[in-house]
Structure formats: structure tokens, C-alpha cells
PDB file of N, CA and C in Angstrom:
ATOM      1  N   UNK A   1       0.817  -1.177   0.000  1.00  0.00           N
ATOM      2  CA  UNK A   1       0.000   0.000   0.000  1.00  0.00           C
ATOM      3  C   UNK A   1       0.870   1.253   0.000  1.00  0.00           C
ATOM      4  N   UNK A   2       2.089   1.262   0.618  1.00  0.00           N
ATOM      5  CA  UNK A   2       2.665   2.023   0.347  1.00  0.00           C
ATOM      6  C   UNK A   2       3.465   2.420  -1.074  1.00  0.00           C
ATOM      7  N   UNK A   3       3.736   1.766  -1.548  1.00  0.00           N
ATOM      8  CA  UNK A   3       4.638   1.984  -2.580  1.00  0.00           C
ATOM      9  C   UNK A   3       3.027   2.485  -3.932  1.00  0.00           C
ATOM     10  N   UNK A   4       1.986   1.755  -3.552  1.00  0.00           N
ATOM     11  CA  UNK A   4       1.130   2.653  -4.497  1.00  0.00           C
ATOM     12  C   UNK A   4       0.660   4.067  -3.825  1.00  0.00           C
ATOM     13  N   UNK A   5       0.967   4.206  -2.856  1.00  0.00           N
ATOM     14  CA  UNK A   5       0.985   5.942  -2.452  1.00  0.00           C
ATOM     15  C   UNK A   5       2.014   6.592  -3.256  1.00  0.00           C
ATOM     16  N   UNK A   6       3.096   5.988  -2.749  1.00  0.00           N
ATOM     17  CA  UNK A   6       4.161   6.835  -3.676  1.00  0.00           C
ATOM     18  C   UNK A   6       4.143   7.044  -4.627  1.00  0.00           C
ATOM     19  N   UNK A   7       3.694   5.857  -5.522  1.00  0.00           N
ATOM     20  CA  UNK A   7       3.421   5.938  -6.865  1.00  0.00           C
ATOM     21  C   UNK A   7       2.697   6.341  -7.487  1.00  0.00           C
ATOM     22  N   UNK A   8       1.521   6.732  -7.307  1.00  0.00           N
ATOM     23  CA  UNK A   8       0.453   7.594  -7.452  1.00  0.00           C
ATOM     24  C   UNK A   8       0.236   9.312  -6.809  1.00  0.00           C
ATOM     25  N   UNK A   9       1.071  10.116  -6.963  1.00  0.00           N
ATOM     26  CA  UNK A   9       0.724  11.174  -6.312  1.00  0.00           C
ATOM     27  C   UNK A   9      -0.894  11.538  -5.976  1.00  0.00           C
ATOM     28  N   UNK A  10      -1.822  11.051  -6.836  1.00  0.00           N
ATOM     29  CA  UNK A  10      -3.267  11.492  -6.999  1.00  0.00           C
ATOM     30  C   UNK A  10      -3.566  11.029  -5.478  1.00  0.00           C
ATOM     31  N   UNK A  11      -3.308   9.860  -5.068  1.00  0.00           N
ATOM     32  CA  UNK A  11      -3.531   9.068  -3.739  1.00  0.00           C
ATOM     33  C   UNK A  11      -3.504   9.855  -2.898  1.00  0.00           C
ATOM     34  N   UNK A  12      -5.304  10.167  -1.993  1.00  0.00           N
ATOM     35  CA  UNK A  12      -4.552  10.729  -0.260  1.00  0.00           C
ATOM     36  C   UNK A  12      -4.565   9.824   0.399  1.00  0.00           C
ATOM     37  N   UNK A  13      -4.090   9.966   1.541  1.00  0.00           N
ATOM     38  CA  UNK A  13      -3.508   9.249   2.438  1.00  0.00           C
ATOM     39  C   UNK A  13      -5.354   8.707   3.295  1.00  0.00           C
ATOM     40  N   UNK A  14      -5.730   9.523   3.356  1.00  0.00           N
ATOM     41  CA  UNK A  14      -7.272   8.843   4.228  1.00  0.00           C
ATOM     42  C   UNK A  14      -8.048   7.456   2.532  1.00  0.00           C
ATOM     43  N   UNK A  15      -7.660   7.883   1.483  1.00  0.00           N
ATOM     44  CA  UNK A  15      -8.206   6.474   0.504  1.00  0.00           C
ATOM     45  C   UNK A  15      -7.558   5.287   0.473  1.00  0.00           C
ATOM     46  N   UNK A  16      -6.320   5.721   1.020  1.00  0.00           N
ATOM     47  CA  UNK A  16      -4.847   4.535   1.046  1.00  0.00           C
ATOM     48  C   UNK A  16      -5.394   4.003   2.375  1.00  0.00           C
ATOM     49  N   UNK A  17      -5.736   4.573   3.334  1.00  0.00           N
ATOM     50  CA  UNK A  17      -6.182   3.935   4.458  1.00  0.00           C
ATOM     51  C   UNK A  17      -7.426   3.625   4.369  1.00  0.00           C
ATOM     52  N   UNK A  18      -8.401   3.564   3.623  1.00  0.00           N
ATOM     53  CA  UNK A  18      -9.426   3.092   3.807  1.00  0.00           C
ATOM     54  C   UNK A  18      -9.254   1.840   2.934  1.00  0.00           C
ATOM     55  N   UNK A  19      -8.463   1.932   1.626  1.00  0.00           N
ATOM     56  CA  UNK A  19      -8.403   0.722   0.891  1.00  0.00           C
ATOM     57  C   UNK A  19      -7.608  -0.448   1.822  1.00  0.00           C
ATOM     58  N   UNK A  20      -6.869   0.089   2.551  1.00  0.00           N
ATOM     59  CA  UNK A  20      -5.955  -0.905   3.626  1.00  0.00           C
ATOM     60  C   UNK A  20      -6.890  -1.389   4.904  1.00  0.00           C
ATOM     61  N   UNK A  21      -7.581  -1.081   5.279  1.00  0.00           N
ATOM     62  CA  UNK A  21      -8.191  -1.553   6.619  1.00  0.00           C
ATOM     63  C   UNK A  21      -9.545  -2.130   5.348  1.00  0.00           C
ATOM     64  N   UNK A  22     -10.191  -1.856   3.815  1.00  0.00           N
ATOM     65  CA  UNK A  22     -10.664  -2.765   4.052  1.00  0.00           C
ATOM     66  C   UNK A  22      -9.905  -4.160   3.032  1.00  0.00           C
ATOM     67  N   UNK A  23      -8.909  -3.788   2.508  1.00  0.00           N
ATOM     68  CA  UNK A  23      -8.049  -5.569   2.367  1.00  0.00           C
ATOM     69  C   UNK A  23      -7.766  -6.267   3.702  1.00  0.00           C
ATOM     70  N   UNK A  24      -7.578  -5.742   4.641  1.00  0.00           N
ATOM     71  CA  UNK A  24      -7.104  -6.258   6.310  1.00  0.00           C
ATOM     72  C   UNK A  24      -8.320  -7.061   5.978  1.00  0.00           C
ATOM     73  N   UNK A  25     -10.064  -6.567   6.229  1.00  0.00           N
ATOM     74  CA  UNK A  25     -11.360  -7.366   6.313  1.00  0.00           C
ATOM     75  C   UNK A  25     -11.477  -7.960   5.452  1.00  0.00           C
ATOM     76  N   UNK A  26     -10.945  -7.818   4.450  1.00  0.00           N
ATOM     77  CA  UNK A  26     -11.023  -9.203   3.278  1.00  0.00           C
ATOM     78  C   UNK A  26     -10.566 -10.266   3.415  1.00  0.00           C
ATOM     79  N   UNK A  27      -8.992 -10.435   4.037  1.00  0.00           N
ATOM     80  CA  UNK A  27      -7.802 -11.104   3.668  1.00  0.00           C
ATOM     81  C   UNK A  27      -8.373 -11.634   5.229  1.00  0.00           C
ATOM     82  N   UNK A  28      -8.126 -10.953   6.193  1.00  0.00           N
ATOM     83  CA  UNK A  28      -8.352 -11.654   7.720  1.00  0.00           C
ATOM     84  C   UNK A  28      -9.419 -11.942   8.145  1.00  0.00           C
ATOM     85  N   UNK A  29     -10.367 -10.769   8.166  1.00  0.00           N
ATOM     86  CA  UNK A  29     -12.207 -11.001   8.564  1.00  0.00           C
ATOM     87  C   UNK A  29     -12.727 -11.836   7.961  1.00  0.00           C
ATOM     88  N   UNK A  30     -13.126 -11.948   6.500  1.00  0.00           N
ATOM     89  CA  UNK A  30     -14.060 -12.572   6.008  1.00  0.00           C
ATOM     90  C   UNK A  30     -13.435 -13.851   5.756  1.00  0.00           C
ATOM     91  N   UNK A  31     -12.436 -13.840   5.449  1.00  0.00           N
ATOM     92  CA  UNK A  31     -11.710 -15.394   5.075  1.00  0.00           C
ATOM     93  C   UNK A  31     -11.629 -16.426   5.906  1.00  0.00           C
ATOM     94  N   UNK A  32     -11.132 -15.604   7.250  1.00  0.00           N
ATOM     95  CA  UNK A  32     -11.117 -16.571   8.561  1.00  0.00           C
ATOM     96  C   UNK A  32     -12.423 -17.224   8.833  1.00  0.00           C
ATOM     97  N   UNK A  33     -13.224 -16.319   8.870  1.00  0.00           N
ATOM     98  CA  UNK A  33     -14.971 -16.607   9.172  1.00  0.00           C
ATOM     99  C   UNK A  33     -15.459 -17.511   8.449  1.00  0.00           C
ATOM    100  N   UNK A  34     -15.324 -17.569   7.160  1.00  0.00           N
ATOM    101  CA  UNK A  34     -15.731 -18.561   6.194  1.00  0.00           C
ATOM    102  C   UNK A  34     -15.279 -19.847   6.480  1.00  0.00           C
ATOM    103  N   UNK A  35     -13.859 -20.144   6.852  1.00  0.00           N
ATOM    104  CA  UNK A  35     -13.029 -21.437   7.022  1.00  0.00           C
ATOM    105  C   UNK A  35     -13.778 -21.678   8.464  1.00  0.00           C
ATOM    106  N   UNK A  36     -13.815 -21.151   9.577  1.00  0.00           N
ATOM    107  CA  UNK A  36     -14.612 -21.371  10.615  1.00  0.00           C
ATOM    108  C   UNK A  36     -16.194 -22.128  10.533  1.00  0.00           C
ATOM    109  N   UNK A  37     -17.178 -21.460   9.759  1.00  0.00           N
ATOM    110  CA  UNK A  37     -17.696 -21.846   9.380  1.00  0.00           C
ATOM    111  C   UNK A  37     -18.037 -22.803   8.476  1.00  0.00           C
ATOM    112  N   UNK A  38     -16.990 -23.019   8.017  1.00  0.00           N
ATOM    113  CA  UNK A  38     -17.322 -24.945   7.179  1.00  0.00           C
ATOM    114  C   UNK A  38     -16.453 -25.519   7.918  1.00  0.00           C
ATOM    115  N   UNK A  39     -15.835 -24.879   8.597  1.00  0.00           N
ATOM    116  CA  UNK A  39     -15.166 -26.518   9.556  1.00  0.00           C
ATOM    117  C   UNK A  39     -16.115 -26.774  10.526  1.00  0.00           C
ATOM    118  N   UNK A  40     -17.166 -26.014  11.719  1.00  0.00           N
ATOM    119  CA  UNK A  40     -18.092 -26.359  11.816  1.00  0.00           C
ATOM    120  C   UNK A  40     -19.129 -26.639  11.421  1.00  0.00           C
ATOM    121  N   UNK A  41     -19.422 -26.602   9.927  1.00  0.00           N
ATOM    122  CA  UNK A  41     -20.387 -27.210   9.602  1.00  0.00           C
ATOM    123  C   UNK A  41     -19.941 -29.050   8.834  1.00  0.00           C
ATOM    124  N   UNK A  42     -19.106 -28.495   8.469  1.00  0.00           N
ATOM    125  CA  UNK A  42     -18.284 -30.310   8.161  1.00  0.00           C
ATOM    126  C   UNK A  42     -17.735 -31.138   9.515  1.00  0.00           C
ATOM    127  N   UNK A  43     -17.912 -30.684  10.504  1.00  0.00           N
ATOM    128  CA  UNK A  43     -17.168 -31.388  11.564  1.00  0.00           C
ATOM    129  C   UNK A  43     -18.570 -31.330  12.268  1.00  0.00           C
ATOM    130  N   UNK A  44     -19.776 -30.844  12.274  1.00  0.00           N
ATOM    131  CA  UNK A  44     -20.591 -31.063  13.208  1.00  0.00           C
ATOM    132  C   UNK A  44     -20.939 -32.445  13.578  1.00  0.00           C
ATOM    133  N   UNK A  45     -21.078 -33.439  13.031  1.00  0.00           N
ATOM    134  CA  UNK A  45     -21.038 -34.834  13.715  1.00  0.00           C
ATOM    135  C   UNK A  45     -20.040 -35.356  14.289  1.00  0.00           C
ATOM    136  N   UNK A  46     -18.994 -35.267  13.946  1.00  0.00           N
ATOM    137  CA  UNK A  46     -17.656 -35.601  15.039  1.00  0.00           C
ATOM    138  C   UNK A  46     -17.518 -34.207  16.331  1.00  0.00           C
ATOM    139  N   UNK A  47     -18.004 -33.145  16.120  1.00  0.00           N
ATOM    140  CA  UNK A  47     -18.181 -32.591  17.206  1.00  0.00           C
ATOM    141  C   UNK A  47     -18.948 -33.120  18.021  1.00  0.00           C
ATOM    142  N   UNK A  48     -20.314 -34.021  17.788  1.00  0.00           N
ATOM    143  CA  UNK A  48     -21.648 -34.164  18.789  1.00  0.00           C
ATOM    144  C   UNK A  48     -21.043 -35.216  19.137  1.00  0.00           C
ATOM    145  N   UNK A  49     -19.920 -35.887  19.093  1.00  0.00           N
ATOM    146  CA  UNK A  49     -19.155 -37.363  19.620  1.00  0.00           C
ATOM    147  C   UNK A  49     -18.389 -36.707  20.933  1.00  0.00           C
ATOM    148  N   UNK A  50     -17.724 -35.655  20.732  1.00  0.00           N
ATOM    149  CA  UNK A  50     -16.378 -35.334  21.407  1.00  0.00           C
ATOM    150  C   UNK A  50     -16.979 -33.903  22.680  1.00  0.00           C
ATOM    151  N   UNK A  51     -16.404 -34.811  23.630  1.00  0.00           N
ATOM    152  CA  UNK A  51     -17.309 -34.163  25.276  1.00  0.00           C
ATOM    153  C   UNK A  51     -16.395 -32.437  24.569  1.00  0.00           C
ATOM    154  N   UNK A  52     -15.040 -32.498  24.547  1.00  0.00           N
ATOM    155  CA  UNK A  52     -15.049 -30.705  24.426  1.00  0.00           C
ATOM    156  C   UNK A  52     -15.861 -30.436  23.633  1.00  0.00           C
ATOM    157  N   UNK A  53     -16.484 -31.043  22.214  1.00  0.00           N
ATOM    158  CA  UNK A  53     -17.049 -29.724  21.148  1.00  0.00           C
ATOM    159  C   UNK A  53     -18.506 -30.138  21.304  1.00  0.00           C
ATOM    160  N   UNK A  54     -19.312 -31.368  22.026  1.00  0.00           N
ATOM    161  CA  UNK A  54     -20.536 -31.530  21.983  1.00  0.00           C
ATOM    162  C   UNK A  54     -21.545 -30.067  21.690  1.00  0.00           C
ATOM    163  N   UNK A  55     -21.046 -29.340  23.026  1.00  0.00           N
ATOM    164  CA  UNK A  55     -21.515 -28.164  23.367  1.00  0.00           C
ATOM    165  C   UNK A  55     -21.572 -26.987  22.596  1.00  0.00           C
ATOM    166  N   UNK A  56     -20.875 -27.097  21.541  1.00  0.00           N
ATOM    167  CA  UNK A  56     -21.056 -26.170  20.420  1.00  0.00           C
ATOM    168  C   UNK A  56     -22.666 -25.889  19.032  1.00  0.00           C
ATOM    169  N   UNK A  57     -22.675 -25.133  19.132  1.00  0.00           N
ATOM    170  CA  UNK A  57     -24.114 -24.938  18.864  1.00  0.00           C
ATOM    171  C   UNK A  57     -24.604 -25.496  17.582  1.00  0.00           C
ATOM    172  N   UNK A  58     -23.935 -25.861  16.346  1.00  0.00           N
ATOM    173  CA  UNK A  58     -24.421 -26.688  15.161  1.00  0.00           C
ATOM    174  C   UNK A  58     -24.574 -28.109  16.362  1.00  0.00           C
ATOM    175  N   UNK A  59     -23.868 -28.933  16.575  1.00  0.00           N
ATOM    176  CA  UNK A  59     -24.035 -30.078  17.349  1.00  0.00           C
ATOM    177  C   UNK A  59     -25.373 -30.005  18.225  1.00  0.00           C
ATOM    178  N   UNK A  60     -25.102 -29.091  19.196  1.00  0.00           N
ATOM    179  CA  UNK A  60     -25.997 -29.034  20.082  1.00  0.00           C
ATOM    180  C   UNK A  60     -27.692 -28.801  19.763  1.00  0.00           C
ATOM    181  N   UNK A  61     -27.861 -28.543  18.291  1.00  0.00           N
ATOM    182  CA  UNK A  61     -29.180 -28.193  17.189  1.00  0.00           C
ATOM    183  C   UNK A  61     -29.738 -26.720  17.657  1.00  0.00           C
ATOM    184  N   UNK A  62     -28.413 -25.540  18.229  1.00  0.00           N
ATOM    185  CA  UNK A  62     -29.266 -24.495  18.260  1.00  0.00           C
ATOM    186  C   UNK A  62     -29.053 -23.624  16.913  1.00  0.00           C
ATOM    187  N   UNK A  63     -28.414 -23.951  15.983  1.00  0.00           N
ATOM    188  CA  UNK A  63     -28.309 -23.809  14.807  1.00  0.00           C
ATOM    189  C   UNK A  63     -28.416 -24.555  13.820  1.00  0.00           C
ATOM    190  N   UNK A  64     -29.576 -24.544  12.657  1.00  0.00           N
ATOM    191  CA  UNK A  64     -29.369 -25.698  12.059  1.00  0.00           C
ATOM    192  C   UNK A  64     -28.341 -25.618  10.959  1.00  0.00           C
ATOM    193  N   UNK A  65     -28.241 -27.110  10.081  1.00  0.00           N
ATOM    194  CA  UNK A  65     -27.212 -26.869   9.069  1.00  0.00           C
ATOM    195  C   UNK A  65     -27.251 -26.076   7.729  1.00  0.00           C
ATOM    196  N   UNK A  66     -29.025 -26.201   7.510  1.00  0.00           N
ATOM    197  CA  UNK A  66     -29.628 -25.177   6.516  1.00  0.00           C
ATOM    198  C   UNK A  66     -28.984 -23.657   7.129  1.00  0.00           C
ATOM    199  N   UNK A  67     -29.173 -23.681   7.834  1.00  0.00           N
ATOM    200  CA  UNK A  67     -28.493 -21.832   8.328  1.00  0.00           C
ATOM    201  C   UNK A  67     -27.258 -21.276   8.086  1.00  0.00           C
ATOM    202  N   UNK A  68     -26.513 -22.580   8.622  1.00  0.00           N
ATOM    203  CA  UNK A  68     -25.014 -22.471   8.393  1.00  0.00           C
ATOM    204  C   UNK A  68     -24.687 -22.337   7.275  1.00  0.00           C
ATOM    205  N   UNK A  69     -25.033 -23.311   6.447  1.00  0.00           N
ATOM    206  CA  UNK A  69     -24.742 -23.289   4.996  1.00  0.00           C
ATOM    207  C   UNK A  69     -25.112 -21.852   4.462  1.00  0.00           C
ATOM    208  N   UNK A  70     -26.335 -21.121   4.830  1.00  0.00           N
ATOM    209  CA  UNK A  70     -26.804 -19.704   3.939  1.00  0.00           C
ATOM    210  C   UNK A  70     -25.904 -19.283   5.071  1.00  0.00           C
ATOM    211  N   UNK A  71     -25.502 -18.745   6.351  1.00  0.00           N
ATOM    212  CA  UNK A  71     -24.321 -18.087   7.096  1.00  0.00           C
ATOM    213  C   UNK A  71     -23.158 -18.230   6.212  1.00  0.00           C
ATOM    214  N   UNK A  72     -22.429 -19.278   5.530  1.00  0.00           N
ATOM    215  CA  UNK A  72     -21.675 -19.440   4.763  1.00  0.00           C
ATOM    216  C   UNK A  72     -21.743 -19.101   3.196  1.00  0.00           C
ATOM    217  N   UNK A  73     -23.461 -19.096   3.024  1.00  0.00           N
ATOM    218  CA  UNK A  73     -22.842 -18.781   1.665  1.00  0.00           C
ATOM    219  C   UNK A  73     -22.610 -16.977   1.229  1.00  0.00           C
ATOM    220  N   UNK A  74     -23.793 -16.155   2.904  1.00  0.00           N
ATOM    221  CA  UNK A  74     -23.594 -14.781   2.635  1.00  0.00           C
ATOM    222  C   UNK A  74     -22.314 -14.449   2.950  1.00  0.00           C
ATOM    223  N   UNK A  75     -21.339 -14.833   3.871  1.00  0.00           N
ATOM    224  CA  UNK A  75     -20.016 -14.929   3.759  1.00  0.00           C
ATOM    225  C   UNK A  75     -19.041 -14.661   2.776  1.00  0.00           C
ATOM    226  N   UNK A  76     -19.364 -15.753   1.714  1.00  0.00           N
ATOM    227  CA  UNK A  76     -19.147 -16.046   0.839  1.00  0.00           C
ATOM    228  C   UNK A  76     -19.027 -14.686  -0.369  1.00  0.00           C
ATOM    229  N   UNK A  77     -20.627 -14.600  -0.731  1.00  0.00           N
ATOM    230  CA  UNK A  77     -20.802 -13.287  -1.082  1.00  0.00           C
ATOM    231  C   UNK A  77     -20.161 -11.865  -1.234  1.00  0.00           C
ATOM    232  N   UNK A  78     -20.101 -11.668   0.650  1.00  0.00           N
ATOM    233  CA  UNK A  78     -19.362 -10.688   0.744  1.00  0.00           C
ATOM    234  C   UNK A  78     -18.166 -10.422   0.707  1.00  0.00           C
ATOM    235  N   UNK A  79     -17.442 -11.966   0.834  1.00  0.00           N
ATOM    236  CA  UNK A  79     -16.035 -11.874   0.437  1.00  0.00           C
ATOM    237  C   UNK A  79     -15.829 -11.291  -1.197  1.00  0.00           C
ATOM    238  N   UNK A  80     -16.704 -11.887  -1.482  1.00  0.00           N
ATOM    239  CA  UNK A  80     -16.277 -11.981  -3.365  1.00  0.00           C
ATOM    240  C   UNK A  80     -17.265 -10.457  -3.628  1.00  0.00           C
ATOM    241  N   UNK A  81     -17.525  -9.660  -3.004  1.00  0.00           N
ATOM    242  CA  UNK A  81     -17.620  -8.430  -3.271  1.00  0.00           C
ATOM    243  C   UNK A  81     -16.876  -7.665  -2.893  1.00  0.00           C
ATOM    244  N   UNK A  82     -16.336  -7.746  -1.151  1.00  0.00           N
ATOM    245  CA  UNK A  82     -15.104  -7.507  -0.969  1.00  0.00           C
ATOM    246  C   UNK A  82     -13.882  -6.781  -2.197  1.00  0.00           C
ATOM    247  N   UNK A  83     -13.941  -8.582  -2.737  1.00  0.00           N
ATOM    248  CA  UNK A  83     -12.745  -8.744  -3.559  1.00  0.00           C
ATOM    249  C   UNK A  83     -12.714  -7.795  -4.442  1.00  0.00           C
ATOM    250  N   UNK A  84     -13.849  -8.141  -5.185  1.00  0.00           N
ATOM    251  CA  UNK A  84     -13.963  -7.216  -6.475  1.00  0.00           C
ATOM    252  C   UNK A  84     -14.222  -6.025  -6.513  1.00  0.00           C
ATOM    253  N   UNK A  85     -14.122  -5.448  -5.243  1.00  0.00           N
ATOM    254  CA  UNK A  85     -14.174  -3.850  -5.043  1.00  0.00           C
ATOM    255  C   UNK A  85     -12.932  -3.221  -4.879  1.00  0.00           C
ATOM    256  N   UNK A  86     -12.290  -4.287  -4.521  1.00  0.00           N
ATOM    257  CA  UNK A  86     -10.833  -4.050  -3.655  1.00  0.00           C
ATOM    258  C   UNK A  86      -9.703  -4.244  -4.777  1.00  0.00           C
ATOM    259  N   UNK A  87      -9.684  -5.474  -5.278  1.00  0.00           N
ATOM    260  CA  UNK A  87      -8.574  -6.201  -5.924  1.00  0.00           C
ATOM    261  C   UNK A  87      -8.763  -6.156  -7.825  1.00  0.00           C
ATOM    262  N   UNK A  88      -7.912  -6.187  -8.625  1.00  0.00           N
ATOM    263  CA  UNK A  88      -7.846  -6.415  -9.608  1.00  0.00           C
ATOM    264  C   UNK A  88      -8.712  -8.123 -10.104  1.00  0.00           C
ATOM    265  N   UNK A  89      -9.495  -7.957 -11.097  1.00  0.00           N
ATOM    266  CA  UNK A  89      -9.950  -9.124 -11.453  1.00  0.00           C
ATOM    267  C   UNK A  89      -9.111 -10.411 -11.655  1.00  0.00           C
ATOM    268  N   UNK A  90      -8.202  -9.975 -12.339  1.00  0.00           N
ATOM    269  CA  UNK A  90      -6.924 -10.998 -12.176  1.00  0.00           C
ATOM    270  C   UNK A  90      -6.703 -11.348 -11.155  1.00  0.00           C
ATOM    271  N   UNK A  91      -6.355 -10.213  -9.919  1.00  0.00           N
ATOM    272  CA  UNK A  91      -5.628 -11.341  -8.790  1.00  0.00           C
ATOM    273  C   UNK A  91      -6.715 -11.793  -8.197  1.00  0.00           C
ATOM    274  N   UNK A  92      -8.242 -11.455  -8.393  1.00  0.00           N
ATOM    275  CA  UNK A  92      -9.320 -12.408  -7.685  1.00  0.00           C
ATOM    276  C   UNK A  92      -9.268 -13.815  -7.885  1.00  0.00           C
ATOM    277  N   UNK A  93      -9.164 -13.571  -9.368  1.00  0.00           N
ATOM    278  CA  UNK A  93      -8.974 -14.919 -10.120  1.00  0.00           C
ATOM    279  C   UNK A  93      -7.541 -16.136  -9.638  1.00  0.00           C
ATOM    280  N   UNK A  94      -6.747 -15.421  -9.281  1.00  0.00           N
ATOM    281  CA  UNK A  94      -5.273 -16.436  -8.982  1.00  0.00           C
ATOM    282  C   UNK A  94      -5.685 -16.356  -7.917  1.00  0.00           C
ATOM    283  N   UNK A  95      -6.428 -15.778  -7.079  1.00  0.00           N
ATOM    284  CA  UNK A  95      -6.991 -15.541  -5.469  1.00  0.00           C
ATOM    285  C   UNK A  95      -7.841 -17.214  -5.227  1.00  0.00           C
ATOM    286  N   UNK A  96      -8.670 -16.582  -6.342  1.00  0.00           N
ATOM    287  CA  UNK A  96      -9.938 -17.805  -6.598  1.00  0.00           C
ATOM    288  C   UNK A  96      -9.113 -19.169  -6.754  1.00  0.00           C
ATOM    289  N   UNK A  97      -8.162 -19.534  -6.796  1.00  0.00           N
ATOM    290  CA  UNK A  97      -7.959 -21.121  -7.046  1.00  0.00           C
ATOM    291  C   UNK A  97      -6.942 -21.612  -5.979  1.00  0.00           C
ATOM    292  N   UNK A  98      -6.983 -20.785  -4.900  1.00  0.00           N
ATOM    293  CA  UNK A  98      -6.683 -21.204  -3.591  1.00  0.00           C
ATOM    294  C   UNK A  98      -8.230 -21.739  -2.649  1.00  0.00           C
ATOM    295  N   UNK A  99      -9.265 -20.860  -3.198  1.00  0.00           N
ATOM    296  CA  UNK A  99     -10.556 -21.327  -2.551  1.00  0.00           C
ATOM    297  C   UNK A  99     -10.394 -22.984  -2.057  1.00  0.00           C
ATOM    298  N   UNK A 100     -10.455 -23.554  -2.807  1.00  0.00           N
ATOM    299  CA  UNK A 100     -11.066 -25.095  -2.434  1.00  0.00           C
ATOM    300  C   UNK A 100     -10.082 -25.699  -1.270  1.00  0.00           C
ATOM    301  N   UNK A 101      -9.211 -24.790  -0.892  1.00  0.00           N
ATOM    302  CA  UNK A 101      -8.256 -25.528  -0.100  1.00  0.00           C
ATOM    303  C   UNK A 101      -8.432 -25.041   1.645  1.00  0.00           C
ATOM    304  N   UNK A 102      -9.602 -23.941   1.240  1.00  0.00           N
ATOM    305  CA  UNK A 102     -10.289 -23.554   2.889  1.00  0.00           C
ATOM    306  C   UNK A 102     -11.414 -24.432   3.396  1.00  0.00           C
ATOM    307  N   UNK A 103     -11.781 -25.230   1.882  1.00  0.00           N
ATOM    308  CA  UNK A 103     -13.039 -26.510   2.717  1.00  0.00           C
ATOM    309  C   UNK A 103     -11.992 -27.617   2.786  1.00  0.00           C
ATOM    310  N   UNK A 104     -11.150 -28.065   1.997  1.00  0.00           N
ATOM    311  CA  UNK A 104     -10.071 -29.281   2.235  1.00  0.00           C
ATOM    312  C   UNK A 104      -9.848 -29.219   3.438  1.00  0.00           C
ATOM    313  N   UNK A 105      -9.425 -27.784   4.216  1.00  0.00           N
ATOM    314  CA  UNK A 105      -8.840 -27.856   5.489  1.00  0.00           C
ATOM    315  C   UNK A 105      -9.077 -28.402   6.686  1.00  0.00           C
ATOM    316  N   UNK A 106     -10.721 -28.345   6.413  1.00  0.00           N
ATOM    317  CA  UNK A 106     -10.847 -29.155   8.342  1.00  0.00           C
ATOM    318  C   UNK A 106     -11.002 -30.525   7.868  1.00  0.00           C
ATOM    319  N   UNK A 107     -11.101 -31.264   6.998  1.00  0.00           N
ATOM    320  CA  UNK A 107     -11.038 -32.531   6.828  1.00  0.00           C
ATOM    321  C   UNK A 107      -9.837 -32.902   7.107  1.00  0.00           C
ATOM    322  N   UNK A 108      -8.497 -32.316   6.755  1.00  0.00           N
ATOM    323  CA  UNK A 108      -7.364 -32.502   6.843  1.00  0.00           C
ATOM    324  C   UNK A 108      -6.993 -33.083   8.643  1.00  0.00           C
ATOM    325  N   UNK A 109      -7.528 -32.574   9.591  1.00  0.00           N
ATOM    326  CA  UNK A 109      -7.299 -32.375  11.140  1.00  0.00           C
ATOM    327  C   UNK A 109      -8.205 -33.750  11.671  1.00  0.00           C
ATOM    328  N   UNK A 110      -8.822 -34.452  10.771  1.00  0.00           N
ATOM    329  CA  UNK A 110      -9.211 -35.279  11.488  1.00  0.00           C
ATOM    330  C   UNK A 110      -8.357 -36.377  11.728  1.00  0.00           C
TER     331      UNK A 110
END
């Protein structure tokens, strides 16, 4: 972010910071949330086995999986608006073919 300040004289410094705090919510907020959310929704039956995660609320049925799934897919959404507000279509795209490896992930831990 810096070096496109520099490089851009047109750039003020309050658009450079707003484009930066919201890639921070792209890259950290929404991404993390999403992987959270399908690892509890793919792990909710081995959670309702295991005394630590019984108690977690997909298991426990105070959320159902229909929910989770639309919780995940507006997620989803807003990431990929996020993106495309934020990022060049291209790097969404080389962005985009890391996707499948945030649902691979909680399968991986079992």
C-alpha cells in the first residue's frame, strides 16, 4: 500500500487507508470466518461425539445446518464483493484457485 501511495501522487492518504483496513477485512475477517464456518459445519457430527465440542451450537441443534450453509454462503458473497471492489480481477482470479483448499482444510485435522 505504500509503494502505491508513492506511486500515485493522486492518492490521499485517508483512501490509502481506507483501501488498507478494508483488504485487512477481506484477507483476515471474512476469510477466517468462512473457514470457521465450514469446519463447523463439516465437523458437526464428530463434534456431537467429542465431550469438548458436543456443546457447540451446530451439534448441540441451536443452529441448524440449513443456516449455516446460507451463514456461509452470505459470507461467501461478501467476500467476493469484498474482492472485487478491492482487488484487480486478475488477482481475484489467482486468489480464486486457492478457494477449495479452505473446505479441504478441516477434513485434513481429522
Amino acid at each position: 500500500m505504500a509503494m502505491a501511495y508513492h506511486a500515485n501522487a493522486e492518492l490521499s492518504i485517508a483512501r490509502v487507508a481506507m483501501r488498507l483496513a478494508v483488504f485487512w477485512a477481506l484477507c483476515s475477517g471474512v476469510k477466517a470466518f468462512q473457514v470457521m464456518t465450514a469446519d463447523d459445519i463439516l465437523d458437526a457430527d464428530i463434534d456431537a461425539k467429542v465431550t469438548r465440542t458436543k456443546n457447540r451450537a451446530i451439534p448441540r441443534g441451536d443452529i441448524a445446518l440449513s443456516r449455516a450453509w446460507l451463514f456461509l454462503a452470505l459470507q461467501g458473497a461478501l467476500g467476493l464483493c469484498l474482492a472485487y471492489t478491492v482487488l484487480d480481477p486478475y488477482t481475484v482470479r489467482i486468489a480464486a484457485t486457492t478457494w477449495p483448499l479452505f473446505l479441504v482444510y478441516p477434513t485434513c485435522k481429522r
